[in-house]
Protein backbone atom coordinates (compact mmCIF):
# COMPACT_ATOMS: atom_id res chain seq x y z
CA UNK A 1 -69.57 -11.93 -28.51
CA UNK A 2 -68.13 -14.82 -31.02
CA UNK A 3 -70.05 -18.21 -30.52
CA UNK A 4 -70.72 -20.87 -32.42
CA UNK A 5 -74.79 -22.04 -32.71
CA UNK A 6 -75.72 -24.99 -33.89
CA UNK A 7 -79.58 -25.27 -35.77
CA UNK A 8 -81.55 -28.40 -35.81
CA UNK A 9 -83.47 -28.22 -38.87
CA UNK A 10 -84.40 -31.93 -39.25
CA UNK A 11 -88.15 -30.63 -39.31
CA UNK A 12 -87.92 -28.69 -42.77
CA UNK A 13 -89.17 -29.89 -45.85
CA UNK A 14 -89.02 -27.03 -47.75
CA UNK A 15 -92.64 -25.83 -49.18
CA UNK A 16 -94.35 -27.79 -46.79
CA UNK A 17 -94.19 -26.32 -43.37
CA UNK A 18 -95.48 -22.51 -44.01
CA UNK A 19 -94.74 -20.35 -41.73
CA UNK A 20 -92.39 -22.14 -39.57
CA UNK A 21 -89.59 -22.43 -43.15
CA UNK A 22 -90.08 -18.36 -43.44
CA UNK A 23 -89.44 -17.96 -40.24
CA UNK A 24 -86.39 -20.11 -40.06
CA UNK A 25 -84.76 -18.87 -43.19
CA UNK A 26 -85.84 -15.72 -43.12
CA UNK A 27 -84.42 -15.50 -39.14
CA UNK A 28 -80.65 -17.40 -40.18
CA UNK A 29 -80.50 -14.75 -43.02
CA UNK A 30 -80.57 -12.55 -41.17
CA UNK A 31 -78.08 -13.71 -38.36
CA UNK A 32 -75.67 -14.50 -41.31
CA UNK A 33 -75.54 -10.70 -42.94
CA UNK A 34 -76.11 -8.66 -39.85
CA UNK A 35 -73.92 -10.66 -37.13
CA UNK A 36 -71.09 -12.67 -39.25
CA UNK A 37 -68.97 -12.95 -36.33
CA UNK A 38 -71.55 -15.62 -35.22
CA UNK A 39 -70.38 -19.63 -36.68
CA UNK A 40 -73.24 -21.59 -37.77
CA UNK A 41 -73.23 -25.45 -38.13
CA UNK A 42 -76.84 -26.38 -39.73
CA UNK A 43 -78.24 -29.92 -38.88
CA UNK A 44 -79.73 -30.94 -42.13
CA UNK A 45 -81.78 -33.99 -44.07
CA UNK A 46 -81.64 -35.11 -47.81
CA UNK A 47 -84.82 -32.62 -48.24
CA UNK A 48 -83.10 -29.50 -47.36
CA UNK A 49 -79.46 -29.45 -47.43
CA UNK A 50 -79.17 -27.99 -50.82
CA UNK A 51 -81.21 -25.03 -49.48
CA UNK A 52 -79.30 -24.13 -47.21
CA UNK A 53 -75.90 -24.80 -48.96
CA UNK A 54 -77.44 -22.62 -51.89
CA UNK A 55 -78.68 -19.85 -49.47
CA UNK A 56 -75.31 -19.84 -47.17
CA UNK A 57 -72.45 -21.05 -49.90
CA UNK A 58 -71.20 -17.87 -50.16
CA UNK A 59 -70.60 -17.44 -45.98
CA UNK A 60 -67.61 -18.80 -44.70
CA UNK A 61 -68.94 -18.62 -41.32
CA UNK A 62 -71.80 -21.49 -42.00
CA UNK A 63 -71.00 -24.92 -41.92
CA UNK A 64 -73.60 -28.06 -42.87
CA UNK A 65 -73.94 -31.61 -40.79
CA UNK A 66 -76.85 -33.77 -43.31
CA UNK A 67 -78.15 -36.43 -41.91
CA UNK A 68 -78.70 -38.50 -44.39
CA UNK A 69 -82.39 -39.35 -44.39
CA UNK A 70 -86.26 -38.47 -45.39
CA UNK A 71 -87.54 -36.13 -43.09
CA UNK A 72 -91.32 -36.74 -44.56
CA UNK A 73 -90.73 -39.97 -42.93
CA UNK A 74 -91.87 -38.40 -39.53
CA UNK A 75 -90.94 -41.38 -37.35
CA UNK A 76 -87.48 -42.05 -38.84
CA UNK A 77 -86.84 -38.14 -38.34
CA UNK A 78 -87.97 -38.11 -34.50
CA UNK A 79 -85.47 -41.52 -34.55
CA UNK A 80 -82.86 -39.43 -36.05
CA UNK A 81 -83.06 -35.79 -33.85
CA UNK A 82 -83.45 -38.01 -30.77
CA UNK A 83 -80.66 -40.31 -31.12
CA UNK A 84 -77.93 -39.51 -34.57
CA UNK A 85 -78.22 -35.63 -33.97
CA UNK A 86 -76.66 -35.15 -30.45
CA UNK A 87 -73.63 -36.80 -31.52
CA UNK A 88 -72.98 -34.73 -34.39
CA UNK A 89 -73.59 -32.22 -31.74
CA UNK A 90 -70.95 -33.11 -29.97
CA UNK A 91 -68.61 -33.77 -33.29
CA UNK A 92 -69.03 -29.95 -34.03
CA UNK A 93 -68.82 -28.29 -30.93
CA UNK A 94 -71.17 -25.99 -30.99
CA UNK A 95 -72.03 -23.50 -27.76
CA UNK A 96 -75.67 -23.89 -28.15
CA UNK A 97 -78.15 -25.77 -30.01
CA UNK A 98 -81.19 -24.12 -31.42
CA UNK A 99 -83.96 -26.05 -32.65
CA UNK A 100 -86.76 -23.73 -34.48
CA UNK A 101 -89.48 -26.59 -35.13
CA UNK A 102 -91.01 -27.34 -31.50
CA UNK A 103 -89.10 -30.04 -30.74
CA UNK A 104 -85.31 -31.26 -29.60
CA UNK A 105 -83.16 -33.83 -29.04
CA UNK A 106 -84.03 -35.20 -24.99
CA UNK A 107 -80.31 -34.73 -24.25
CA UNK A 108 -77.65 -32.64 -25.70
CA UNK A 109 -74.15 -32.35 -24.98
CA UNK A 110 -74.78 -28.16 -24.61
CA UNK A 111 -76.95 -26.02 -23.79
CA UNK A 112 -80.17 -25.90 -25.72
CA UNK A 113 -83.09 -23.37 -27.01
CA UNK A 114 -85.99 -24.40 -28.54
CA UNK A 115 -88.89 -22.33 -30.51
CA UNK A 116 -92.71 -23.66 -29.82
CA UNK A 117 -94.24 -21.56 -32.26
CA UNK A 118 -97.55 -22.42 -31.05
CA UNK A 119 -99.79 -24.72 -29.45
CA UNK A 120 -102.05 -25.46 -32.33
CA UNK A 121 -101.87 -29.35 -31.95
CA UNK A 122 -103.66 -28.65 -28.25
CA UNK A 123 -106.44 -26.54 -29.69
CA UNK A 124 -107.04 -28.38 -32.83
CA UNK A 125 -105.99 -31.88 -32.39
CA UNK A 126 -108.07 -32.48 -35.59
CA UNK A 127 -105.64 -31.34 -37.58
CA UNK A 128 -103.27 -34.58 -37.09
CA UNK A 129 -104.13 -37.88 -36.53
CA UNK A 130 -104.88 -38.74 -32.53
CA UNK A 131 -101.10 -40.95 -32.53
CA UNK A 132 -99.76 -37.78 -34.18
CA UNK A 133 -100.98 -35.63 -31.59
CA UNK A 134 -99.93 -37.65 -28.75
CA UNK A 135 -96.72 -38.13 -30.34
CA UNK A 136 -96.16 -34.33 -30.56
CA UNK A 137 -97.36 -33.52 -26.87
CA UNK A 138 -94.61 -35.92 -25.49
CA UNK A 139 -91.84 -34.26 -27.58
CA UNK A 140 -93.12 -30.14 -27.38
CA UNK A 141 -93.31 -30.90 -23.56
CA UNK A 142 -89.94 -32.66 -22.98
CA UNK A 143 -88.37 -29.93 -25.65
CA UNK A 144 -89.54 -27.30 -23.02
CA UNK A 145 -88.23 -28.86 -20.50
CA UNK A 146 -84.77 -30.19 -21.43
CA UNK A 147 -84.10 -26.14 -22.76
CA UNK A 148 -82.47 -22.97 -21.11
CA UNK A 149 -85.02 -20.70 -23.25
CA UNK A 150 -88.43 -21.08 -25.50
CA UNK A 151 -88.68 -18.89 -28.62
CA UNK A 152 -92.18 -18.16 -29.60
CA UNK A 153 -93.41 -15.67 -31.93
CA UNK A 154 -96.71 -13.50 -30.23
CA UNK A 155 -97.22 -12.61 -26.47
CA UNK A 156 -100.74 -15.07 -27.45
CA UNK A 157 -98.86 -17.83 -28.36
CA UNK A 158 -96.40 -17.17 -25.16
CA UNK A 159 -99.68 -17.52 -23.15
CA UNK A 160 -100.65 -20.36 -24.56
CA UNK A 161 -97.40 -22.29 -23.90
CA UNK A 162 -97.89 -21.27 -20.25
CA UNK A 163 -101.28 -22.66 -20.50
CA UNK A 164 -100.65 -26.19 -21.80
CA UNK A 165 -96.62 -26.57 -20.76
CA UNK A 166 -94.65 -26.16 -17.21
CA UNK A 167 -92.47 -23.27 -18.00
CA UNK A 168 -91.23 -19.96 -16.60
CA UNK A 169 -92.68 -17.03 -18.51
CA UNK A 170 -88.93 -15.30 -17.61
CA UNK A 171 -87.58 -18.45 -20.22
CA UNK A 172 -89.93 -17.75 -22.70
CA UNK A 173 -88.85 -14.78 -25.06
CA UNK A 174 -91.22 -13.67 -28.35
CA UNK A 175 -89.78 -12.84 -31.13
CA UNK A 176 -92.31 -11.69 -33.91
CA UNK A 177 -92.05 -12.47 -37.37
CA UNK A 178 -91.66 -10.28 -40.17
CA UNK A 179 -92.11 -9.40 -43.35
CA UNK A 180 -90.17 -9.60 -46.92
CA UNK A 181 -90.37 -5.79 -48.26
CA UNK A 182 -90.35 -7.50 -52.15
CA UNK A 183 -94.35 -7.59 -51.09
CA UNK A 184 -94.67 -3.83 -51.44
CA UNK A 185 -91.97 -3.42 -54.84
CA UNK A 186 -94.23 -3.34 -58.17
CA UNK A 187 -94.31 -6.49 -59.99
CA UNK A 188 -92.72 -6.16 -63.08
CA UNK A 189 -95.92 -5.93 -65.92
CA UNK A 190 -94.39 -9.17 -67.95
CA UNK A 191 -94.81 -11.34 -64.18
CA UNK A 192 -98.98 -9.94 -64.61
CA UNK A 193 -99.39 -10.57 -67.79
CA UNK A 194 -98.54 -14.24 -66.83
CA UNK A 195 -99.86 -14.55 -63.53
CA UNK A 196 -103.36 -12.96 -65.48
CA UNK A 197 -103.24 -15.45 -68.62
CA UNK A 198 -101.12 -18.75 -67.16
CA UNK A 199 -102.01 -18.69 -63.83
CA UNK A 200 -105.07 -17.39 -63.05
CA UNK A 201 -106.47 -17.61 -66.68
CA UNK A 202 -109.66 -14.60 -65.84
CA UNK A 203 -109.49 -10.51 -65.56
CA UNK A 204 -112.21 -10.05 -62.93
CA UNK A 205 -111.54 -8.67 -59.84
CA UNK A 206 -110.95 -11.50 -57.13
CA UNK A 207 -110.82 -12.11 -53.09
CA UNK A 208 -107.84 -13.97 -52.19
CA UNK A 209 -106.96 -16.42 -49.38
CA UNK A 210 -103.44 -18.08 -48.96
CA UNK A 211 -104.25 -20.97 -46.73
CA UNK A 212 -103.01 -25.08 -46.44
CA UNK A 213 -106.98 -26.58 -45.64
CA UNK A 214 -106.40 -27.63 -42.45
CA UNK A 215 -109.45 -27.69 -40.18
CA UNK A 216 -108.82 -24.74 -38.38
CA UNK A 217 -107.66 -22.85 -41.42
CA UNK A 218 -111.81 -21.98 -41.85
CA UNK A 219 -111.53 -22.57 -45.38
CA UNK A 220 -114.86 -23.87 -45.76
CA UNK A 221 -116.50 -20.65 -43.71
CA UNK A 222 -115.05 -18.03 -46.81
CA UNK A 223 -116.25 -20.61 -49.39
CA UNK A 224 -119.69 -20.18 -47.70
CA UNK A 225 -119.58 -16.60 -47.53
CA UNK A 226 -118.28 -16.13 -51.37
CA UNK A 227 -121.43 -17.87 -51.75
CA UNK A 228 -123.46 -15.03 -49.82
CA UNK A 229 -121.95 -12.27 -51.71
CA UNK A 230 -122.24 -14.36 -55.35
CA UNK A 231 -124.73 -12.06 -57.71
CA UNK A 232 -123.74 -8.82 -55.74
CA UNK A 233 -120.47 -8.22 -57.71
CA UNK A 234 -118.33 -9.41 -60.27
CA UNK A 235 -116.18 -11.08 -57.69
CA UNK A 236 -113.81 -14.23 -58.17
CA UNK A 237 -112.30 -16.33 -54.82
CA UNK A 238 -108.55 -17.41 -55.59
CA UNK A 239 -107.80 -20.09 -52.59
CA UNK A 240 -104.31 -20.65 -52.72
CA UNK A 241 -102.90 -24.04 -50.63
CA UNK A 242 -102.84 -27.45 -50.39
CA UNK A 243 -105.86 -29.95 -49.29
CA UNK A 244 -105.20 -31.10 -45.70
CA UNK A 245 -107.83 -32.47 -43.41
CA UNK A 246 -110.12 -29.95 -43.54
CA UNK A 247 -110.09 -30.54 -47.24
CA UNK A 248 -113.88 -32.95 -46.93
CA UNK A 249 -115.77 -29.82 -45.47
CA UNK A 250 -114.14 -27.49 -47.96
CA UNK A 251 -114.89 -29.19 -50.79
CA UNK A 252 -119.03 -29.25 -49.34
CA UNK A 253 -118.71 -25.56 -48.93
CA UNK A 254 -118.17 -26.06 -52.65
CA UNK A 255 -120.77 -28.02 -53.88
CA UNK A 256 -122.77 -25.61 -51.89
CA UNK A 257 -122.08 -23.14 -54.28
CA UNK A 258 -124.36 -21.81 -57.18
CA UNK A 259 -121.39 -21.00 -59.57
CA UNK A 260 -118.80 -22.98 -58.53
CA UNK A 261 -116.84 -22.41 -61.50
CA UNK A 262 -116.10 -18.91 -60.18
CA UNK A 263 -113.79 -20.40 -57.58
CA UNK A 264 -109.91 -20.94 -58.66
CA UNK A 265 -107.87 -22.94 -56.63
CA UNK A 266 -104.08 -22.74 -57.00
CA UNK A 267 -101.98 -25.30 -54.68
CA UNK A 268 -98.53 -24.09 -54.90
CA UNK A 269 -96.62 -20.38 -56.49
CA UNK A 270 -93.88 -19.13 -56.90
CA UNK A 271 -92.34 -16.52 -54.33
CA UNK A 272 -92.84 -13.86 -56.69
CA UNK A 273 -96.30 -15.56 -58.27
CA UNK A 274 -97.69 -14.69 -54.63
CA UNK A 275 -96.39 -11.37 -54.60
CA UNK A 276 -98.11 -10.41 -57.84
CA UNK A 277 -101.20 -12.64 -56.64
CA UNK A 278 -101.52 -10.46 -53.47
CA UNK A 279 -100.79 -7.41 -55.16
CA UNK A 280 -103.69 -7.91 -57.65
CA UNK A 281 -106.40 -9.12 -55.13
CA UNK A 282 -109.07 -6.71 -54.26
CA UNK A 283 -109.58 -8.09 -51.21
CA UNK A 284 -107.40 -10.55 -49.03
CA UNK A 285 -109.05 -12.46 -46.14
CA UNK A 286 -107.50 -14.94 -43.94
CA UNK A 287 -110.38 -16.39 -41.47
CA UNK A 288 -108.33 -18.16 -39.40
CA UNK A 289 -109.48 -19.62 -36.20
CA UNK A 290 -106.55 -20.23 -34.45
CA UNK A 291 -102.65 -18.69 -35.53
CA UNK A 292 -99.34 -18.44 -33.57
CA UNK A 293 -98.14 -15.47 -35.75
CA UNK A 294 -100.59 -14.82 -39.18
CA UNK A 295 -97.65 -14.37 -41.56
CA UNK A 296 -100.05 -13.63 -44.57
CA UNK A 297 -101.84 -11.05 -43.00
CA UNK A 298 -98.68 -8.97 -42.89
CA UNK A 299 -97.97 -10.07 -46.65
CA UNK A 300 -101.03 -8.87 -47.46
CA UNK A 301 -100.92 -5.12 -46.13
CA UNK A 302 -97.32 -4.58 -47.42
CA UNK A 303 -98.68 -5.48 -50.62
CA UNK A 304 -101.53 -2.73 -50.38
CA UNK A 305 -103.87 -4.92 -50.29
CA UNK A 306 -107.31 -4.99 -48.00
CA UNK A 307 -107.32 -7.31 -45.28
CA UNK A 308 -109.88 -9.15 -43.41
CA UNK A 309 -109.22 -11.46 -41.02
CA UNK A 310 -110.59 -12.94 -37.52
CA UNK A 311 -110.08 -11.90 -34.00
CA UNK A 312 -108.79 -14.88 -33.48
CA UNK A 313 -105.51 -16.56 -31.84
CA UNK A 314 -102.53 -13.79 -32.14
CA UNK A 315 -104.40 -12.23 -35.66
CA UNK A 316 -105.15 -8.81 -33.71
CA UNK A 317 -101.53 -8.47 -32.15
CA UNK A 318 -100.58 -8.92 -35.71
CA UNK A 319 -102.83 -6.95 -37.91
CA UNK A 320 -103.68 -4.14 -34.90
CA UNK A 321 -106.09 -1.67 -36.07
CA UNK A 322 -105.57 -1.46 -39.35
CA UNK A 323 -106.98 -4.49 -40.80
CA UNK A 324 -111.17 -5.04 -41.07
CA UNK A 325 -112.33 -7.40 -38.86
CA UNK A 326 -115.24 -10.03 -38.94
CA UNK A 327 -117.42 -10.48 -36.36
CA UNK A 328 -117.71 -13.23 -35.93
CA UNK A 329 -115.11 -15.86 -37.75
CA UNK A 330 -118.09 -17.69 -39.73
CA UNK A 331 -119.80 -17.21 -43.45
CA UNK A 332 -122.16 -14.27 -42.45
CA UNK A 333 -119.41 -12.35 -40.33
CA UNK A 334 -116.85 -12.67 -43.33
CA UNK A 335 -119.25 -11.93 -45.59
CA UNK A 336 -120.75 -8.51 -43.77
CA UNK A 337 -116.98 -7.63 -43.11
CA UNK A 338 -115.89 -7.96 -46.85
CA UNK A 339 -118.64 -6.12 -47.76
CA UNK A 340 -117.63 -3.33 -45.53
CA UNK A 341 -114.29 -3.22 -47.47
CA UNK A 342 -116.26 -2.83 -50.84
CA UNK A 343 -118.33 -0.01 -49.54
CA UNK A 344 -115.61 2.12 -48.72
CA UNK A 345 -114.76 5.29 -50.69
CA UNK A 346 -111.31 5.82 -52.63
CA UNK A 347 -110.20 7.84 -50.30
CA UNK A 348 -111.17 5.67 -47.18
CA UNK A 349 -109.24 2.68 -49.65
CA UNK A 350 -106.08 4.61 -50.19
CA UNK A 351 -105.84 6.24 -46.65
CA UNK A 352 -106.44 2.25 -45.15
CA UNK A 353 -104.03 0.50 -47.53
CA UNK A 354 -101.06 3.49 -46.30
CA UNK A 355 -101.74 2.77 -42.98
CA UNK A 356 -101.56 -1.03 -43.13
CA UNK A 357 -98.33 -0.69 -45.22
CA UNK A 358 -96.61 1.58 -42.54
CA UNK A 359 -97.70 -1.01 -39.71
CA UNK A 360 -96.13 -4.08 -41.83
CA UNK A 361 -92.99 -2.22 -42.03
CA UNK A 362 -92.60 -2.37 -38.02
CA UNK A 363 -92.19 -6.07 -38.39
CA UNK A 364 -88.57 -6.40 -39.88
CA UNK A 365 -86.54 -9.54 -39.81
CA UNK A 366 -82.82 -7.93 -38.22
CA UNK A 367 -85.11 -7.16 -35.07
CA UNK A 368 -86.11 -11.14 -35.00
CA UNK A 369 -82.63 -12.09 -35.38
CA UNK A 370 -80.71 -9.72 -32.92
CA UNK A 371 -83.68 -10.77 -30.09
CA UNK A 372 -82.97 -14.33 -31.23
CA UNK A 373 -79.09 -14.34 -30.91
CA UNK A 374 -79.75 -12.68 -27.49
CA UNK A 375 -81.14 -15.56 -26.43
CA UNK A 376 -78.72 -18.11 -28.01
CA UNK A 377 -75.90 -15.91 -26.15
CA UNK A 378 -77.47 -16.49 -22.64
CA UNK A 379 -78.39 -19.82 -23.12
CA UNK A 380 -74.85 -20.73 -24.26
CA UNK A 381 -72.97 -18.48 -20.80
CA UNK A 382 -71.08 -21.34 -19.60
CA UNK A 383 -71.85 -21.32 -15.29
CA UNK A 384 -68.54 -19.63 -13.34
């Protein structure tokens, strides 16, 4: 079925919104490759535009709309999806109009689907400001409501929108994310060598954690429990991310520590820098509280790398039984779980490490994108 989709991507600023820019990019690559009989038109700001028209150049079948304004200027970007966007809408006649980034223009001049990745903002209202946060509610809820579908990514986070939002859970469809199969290819030994000396600058053996600070990020928790396991091995703690709000308690955790100056902290790789950083980790943990998906979790095992993580949010739909779980999501139960990781034999290591590496490959993006189009498809049927 031909159709022509338009995306609203007036929420990315590339390399700072995680999870939800891999999921969009990684989701519209897709589309483009495996279904080119689809027409895009992508909605985009001054941030992103060259992105996309780097990504897409090549596809005649992808067209670009900028809007011609800061999207880190929150305000003037709700301003600008709410009341330039459904013009241009309407200017390029799209079937449907997807918007991946929880919220949507209140009126469209099509149909429209919208992805609520989560419900984070509910749980942790911490993690934005309390305007923010109200802000956010109105939009997510009147998103929900003014769409055909909701795309969310776990059958955790699909409860949770039934929890907080009024919506039918026949509307809401999950598609999970997936995960880039460079993560498991060997990283070429001149990309180590600089990674070792440049970026890292030690050659001890080090626990790794790919985490933005946010409150419910529990950075502060594996800080504490690297301090617990300090003096038992010859252990390093890479934290790579940015300082958000959860940044004050984080840097206590720190000052907590006897040797702080075994702690490296890294805000912002390369694509393939985090490859090689995952692949030379001994351990990965992610302690998470709360997560719509866990993206790094899945990073992590195809790079044959250990994971711990929480029991937490949608981590256990993502990491199933192959993946070491704490206890309890705070310093002792990271601690006791990490340490169960270093006790195990090479043969336990090996056998876990194939195992996770098979489950990752389940998750593959052509899946996310064929359940995604589905969606778009119904929700543009014009009614006979």
């Amino acid at each position: 079925m031909s159709m022509r989709v338009g995306v609203n991507t007036l929420f990315l600023i590339p390399g700072e919104v995680g999870g939800s820019e891999t999921y969009l990019r990684e989701t519209l690559k897709a589309l483009v490759v495996g279904h080119p009989a689809i027409e895009l038109t992508l909605f985009t700001n001054r941030e992103n535009d060259l992105l996309w028209r780097n990504l897409f150049g090549a596809y005649p079948q992808v067209a670009y709309s900028k809007l011609d304004f800061q999207a880190a200027n929150r305000f003037q970007r709700i301003v600008r999806e709410q009341v330039q966007l459904p013009g241009l809408v309407r200017r390029a006649g799209v079937d449907v109009l997807w918007s991946p980034g929880y919220t949507a223009p209140f009126w469209a001049p099509c149909p429209q689907v919208v992805s609520i990745l989560d419900m984070q903002y509910k749980n942790y209202p911490e993690d934005m400001t309390p305007l923010a946060c109200w802000v956010t509610d109105v939009l997510v809820r009147t998103a929900a409501r003014r769409s055909r579908a909701l795309l969310t990514l776990s059958d955790f986070s699909k409860q949770e929108i039934l929890r907080y939002i009024v919506a039918h859970p026949e509307n809401i469809t999950v598609t999970h994310l997936a995960v880039d199969v460079a993560f498991g290819n060997p990283v070429p030994p001149e990309l180590v060598l600089r990674v070792r000396q440049s970026l890292l600058g030690f050659q001890e053996p080090y626990i790794l954690c790919v985490a933005n600070t946010y409150p419910h990020k529990n950075v502060a928790a594996l800080v504490d429990a690297f301090g617990r396991l300090q003096g038992r091995a010859p252990y390093r703690l890479v934290l790579v991310g940015k300082p958000r709000l959860g940044e004050p308690d984080v840097q206590q955790s720190l000052n907590r520590l006897a040797d702080g100056a075994r702690i490296k902290r890294v805000e912002q790789v390369s694509h393939d820098e985090l490859v090689a950083l995952y692949q030379l980790a001994d351990v990965f943990v992610f302690p998470s509280l709360y997560e719509g998906f866990g993206l790094p979790v899945l990073e992590a095992m195809m790079a044959g790398v250990p994971v711990v993580t929480t029991r937490c949010g949608s981590l256990p739909e993502v990491g199933g039984d192959v993946v070491q779980y704490a206890d309890t999501p705070d310093a002792e139960g990271l601690a006791a779980a990490i340490r169960r990781v270093w006790a195990w034999s090479d043969g336990q290591r090996r056998d876990a490490l194939a195992a996770a590496r098979r489950h990752a490959g389940t998750f593959i993006w052509s899946r996310t994108a064929a359940q995604t189009l589905r969606v778009l498809e119904q929700a543009g049927i014009k009614p006979t």
